[in-house]
N, C-alpha and C. Protein backbone atom coordinates (compact mmCIF):
# COMPACT_ATOMS: atom_id res chain seq x y z
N UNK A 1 40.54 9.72 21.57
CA UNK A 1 39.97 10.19 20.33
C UNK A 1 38.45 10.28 20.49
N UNK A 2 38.11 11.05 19.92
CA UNK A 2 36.74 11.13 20.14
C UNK A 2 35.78 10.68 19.21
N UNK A 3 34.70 10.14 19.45
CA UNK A 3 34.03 9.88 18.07
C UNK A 3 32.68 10.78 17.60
N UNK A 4 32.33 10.65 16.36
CA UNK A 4 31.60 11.88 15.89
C UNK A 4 30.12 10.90 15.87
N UNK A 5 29.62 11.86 16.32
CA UNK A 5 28.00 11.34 16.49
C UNK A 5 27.39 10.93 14.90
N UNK A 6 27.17 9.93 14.78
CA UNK A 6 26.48 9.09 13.66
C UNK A 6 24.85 9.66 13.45
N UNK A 7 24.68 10.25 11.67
CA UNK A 7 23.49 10.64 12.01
C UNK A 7 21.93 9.52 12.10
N UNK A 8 21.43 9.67 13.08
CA UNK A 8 20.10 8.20 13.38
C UNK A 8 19.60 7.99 12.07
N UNK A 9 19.51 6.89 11.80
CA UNK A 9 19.03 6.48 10.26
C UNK A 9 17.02 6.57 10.84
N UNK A 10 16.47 7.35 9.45
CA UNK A 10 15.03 7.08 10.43
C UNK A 10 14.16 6.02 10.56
N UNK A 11 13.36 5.77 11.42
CA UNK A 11 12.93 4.44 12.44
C UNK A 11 12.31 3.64 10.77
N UNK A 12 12.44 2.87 10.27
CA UNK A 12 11.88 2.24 9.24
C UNK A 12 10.58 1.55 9.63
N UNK A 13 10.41 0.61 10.68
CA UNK A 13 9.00 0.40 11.13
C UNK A 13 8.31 1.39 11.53
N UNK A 14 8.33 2.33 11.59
CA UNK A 14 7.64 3.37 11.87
C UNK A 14 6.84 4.54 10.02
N UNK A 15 8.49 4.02 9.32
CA UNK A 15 7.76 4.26 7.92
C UNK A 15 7.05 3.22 7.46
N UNK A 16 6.95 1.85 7.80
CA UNK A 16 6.20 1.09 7.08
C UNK A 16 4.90 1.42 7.46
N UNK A 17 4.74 1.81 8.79
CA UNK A 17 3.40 1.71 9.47
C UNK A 17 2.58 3.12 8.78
N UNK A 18 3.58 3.89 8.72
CA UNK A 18 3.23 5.37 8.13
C UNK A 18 3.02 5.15 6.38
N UNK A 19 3.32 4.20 5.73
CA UNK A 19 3.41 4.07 4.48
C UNK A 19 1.75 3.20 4.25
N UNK A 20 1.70 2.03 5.42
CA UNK A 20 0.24 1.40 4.90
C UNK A 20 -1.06 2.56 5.68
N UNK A 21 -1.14 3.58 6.69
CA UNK A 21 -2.11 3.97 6.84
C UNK A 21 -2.23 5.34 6.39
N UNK A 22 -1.14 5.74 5.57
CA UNK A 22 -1.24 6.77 4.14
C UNK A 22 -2.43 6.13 3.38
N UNK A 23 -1.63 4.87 2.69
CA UNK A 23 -2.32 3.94 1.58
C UNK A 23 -3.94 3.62 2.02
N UNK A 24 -4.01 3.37 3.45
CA UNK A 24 -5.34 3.21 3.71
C UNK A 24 -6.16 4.22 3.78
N UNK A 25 -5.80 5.30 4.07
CA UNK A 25 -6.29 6.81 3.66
C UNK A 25 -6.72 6.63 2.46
N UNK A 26 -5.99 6.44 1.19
CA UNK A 26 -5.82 6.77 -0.63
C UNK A 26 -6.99 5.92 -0.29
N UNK A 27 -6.82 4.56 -0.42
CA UNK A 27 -7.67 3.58 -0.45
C UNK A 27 -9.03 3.76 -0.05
N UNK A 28 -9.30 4.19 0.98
CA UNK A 28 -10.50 4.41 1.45
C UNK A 28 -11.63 6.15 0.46
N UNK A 29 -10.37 6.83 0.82
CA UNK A 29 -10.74 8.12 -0.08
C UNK A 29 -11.41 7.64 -1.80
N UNK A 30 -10.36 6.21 -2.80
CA UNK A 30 -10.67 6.12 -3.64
C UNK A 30 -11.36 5.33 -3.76
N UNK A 31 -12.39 4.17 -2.74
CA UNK A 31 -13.63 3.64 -2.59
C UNK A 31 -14.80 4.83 -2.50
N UNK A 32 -14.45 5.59 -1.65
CA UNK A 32 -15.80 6.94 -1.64
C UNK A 32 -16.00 7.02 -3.23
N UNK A 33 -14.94 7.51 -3.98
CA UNK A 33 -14.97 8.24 -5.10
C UNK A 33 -15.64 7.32 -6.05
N UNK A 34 -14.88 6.17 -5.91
CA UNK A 34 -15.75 4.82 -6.80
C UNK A 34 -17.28 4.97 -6.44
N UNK A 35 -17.88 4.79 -5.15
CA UNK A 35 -18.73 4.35 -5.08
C UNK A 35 -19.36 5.57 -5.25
N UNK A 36 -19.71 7.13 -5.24
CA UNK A 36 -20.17 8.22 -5.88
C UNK A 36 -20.26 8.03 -7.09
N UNK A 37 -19.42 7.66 -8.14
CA UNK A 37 -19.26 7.17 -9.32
C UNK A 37 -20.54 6.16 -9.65
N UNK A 38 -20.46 5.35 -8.96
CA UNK A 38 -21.71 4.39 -9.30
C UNK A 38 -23.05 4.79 -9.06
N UNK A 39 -22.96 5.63 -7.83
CA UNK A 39 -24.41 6.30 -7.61
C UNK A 39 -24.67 6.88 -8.46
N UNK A 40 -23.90 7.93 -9.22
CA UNK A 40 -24.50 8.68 -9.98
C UNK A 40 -24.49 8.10 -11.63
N UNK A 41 -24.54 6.37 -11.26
CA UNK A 41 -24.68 5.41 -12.63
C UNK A 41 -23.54 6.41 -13.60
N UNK A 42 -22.44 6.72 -13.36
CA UNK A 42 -21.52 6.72 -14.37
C UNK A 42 -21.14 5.95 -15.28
N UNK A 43 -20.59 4.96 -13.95
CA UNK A 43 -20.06 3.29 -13.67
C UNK A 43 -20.78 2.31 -13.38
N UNK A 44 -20.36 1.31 -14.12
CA UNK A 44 -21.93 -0.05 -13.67
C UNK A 44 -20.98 -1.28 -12.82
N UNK A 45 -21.78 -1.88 -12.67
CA UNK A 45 -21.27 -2.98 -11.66
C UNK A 45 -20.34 -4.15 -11.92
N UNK A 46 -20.64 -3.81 -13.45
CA UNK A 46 -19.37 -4.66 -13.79
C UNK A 46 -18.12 -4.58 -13.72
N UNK A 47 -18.22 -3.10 -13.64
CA UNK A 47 -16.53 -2.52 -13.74
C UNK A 47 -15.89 -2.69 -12.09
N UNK A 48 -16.73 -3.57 -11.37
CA UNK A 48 -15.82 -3.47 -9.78
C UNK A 48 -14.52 -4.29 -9.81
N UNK A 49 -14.39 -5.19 -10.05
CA UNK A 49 -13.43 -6.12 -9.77
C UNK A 49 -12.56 -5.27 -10.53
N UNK A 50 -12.41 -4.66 -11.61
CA UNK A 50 -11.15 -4.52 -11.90
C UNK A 50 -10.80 -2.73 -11.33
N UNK A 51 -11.60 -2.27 -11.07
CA UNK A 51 -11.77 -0.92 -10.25
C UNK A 51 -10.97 -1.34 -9.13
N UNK A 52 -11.61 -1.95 -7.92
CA UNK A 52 -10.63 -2.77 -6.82
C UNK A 52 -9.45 -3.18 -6.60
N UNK A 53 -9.21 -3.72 -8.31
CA UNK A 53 -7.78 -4.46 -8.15
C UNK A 53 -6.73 -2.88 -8.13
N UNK A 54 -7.47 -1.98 -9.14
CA UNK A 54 -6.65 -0.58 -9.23
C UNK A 54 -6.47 -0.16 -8.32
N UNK A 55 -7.11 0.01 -7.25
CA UNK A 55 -7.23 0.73 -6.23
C UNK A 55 -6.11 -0.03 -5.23
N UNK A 56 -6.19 -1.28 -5.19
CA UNK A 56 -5.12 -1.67 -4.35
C UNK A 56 -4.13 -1.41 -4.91
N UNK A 57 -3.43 -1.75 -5.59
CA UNK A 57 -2.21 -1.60 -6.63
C UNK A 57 -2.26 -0.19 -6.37
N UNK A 58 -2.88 0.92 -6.44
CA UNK A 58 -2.39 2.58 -6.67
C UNK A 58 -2.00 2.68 -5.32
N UNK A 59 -3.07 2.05 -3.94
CA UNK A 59 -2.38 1.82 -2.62
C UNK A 59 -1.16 1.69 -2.48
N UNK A 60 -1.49 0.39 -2.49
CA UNK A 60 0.63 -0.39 -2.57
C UNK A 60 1.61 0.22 -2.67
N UNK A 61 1.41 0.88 -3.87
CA UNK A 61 2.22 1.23 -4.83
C UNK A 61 2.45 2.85 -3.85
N UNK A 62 1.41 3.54 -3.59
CA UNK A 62 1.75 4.57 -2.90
C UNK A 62 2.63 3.94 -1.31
N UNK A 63 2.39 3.05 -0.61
CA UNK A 63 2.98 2.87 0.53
C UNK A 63 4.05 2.51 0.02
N UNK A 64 4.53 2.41 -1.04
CA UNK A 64 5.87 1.89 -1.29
C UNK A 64 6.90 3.37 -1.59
N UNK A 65 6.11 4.25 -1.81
CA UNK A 65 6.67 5.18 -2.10
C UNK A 65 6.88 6.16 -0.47
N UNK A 66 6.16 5.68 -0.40
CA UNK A 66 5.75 6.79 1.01
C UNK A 66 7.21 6.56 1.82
N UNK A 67 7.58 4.70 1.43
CA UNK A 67 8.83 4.22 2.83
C UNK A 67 9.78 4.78 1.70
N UNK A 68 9.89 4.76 0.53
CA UNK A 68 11.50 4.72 -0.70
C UNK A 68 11.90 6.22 -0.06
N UNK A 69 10.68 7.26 0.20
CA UNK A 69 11.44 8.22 0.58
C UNK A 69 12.61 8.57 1.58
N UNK A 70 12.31 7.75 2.28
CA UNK A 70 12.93 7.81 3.78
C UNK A 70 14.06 6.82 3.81
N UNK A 71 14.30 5.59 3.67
CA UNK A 71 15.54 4.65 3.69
C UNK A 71 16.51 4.89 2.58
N UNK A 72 17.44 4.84 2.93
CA UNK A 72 18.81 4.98 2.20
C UNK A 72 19.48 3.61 1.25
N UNK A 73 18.59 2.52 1.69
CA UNK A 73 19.19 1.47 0.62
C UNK A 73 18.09 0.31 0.61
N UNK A 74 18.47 -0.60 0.07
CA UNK A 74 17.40 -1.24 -0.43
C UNK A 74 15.83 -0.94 -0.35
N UNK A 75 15.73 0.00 -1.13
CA UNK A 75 14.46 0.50 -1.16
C UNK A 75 13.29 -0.81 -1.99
N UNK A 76 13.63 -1.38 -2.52
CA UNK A 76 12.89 -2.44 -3.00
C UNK A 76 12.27 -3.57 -1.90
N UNK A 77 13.12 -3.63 -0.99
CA UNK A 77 12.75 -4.75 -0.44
C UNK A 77 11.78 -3.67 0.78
N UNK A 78 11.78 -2.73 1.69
CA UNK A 78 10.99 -1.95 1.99
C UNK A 78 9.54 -1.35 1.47
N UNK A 79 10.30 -0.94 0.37
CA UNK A 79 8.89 -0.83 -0.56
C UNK A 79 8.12 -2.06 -0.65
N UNK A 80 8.73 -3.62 -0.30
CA UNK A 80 7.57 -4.50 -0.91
C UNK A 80 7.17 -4.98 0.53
N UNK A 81 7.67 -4.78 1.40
CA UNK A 81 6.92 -4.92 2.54
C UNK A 81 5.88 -3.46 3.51
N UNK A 82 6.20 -2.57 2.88
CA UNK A 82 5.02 -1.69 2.54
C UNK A 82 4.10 -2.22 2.12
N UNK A 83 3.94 -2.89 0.82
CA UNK A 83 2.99 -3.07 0.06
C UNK A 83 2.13 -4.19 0.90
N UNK A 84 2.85 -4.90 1.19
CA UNK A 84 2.61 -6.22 1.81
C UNK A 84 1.77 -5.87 3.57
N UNK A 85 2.19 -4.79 4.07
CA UNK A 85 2.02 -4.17 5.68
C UNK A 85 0.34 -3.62 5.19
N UNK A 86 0.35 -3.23 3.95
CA UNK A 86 -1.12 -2.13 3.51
C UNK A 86 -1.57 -3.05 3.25
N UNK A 87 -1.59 -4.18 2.74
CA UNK A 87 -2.37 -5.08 2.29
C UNK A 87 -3.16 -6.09 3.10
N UNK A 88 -2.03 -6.52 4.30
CA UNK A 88 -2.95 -7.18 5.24
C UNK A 88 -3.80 -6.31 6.22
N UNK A 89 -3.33 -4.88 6.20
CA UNK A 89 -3.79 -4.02 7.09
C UNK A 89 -5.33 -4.13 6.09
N UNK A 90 -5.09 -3.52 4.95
CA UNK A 90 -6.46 -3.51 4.06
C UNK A 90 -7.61 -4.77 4.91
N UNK A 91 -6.82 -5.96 4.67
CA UNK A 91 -7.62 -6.99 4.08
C UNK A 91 -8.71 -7.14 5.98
N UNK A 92 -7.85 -7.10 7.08
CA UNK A 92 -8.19 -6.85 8.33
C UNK A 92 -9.23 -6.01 8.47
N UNK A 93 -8.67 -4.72 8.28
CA UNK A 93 -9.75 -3.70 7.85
C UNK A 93 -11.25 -3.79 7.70
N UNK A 94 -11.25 -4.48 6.06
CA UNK A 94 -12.51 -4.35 5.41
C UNK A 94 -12.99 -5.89 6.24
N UNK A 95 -12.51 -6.70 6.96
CA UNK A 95 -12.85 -8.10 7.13
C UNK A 95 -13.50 -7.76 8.11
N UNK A 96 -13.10 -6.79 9.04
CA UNK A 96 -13.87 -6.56 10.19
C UNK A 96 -14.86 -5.23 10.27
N UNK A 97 -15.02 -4.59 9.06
CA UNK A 97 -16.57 -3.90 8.23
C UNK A 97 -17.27 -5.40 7.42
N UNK A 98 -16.86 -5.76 6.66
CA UNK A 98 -17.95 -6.90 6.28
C UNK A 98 -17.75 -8.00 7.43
N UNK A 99 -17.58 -8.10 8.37
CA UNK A 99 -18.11 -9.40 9.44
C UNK A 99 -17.82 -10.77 9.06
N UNK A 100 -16.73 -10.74 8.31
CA UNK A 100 -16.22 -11.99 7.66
C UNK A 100 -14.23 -12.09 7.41
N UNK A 101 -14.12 -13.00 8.35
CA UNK A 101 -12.80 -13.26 8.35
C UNK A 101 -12.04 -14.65 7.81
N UNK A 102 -11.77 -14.47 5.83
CA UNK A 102 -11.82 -15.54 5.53
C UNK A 102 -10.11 -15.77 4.56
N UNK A 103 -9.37 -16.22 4.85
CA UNK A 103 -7.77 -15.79 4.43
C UNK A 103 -7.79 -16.83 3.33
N UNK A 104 -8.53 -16.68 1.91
CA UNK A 104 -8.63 -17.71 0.59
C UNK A 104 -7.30 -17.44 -0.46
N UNK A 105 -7.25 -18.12 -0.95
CA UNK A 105 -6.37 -17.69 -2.27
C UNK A 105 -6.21 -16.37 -2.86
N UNK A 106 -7.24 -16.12 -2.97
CA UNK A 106 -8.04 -14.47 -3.23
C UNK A 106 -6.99 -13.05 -2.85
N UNK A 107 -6.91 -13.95 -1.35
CA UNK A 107 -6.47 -12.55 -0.27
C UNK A 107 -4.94 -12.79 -0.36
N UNK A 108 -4.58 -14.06 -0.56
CA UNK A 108 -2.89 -14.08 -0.74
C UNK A 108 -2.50 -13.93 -2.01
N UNK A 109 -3.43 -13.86 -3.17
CA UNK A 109 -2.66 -13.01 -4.34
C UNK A 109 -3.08 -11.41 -4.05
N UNK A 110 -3.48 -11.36 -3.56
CA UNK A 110 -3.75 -9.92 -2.83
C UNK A 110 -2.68 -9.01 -2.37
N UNK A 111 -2.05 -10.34 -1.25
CA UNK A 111 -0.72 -9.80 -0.23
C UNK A 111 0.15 -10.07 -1.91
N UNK A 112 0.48 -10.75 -2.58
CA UNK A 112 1.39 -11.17 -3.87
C UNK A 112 1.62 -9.52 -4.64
N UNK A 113 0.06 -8.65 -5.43
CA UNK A 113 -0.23 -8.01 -5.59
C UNK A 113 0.59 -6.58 -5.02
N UNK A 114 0.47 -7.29 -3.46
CA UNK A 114 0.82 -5.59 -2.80
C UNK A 114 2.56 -5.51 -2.74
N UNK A 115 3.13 -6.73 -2.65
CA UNK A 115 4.30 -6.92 -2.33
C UNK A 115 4.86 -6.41 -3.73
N UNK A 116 4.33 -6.67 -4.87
CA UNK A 116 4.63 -6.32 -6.00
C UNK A 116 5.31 -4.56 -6.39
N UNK A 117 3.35 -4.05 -6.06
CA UNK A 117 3.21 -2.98 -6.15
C UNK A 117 4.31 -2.06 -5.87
N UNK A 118 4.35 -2.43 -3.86
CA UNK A 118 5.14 -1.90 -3.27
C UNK A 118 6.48 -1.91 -3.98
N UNK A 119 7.21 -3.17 -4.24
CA UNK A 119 8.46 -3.19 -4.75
C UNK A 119 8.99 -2.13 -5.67
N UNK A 120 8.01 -2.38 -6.59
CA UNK A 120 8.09 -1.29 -8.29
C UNK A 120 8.38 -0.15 -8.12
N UNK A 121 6.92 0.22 -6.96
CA UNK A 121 7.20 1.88 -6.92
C UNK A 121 8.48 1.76 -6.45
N UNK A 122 8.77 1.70 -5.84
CA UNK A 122 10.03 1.98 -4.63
C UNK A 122 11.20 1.61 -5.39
N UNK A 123 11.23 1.12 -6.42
CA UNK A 123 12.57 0.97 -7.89
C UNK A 123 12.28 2.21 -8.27
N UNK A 124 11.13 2.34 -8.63
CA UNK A 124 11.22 3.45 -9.75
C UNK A 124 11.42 4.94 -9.34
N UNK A 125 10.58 4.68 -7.83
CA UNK A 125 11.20 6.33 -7.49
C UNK A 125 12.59 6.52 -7.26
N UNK A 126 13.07 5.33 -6.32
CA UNK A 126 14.76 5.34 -6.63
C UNK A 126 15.37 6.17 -7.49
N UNK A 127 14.93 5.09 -8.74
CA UNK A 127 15.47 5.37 -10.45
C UNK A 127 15.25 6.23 -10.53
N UNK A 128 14.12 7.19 -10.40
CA UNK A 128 13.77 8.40 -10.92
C UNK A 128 14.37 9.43 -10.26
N UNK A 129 15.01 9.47 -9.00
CA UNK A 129 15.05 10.22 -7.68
C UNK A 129 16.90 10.45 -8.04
């Protein structure tokens, strides 16, 4: 008997990796935009912290979407390690532009944050999909 060729499910570490340096793209693109924003005193300095937190979260949340497209089932738990893959990638990132490599509370509600993010989207496009 012969058997019928199974179609390759696609490489999932390969979407996670493709899902956080999408997000680091968004991310980086929506720091430019922030910080144009401030130059041209739109925005004042108070508004960073919660500007930042958006920006990660719209990240996340995009790498979570980026993997929901591609896997066929538990898209939640993919999506939150998306979130979670962009987040330490982020946090690496900017640690080694500011010259400071410091892993506080801060940065693990951070990874908490992304794991979140990631999860949600990746329900909801499901749901929506």
């Amino acid at each position: 008997m012969r058997k019928s060729k199974s179609i390759e499910a696609p490489n999932l570490f390969a979407e996670l990796l493709k899902g956080a340096v999408v997000a680091s793209a968004a991310s980086l693109l929506l720091i430019v935009l922030y910080a144009a924003l401030m130059w041209q005193q739109w925005l004042g300095t108070e508004s960073i912290a919660i500007v930042n937190t958006g920006i990660k979260v719209v990240s996340a949340a995009l790498a979570g979407i980026v993997v929901a497209r591609r896997c066929k089932e538990k898209a939640w738990l993919y999506g939150g390690a998306a979130g979670l893959i962009y987040s330490a990638f982020a946090f690496v990132l900017f640690s080694i532009l500011s010259d400071t490599f410091a892993l506080t509370l801060a940065v693990l509600a951070d990874f908490g944050i992304g794991i979140f993010a990631g999860m949600l989207s990746a329900m909801i496009y499901r749901a929506a999909k």
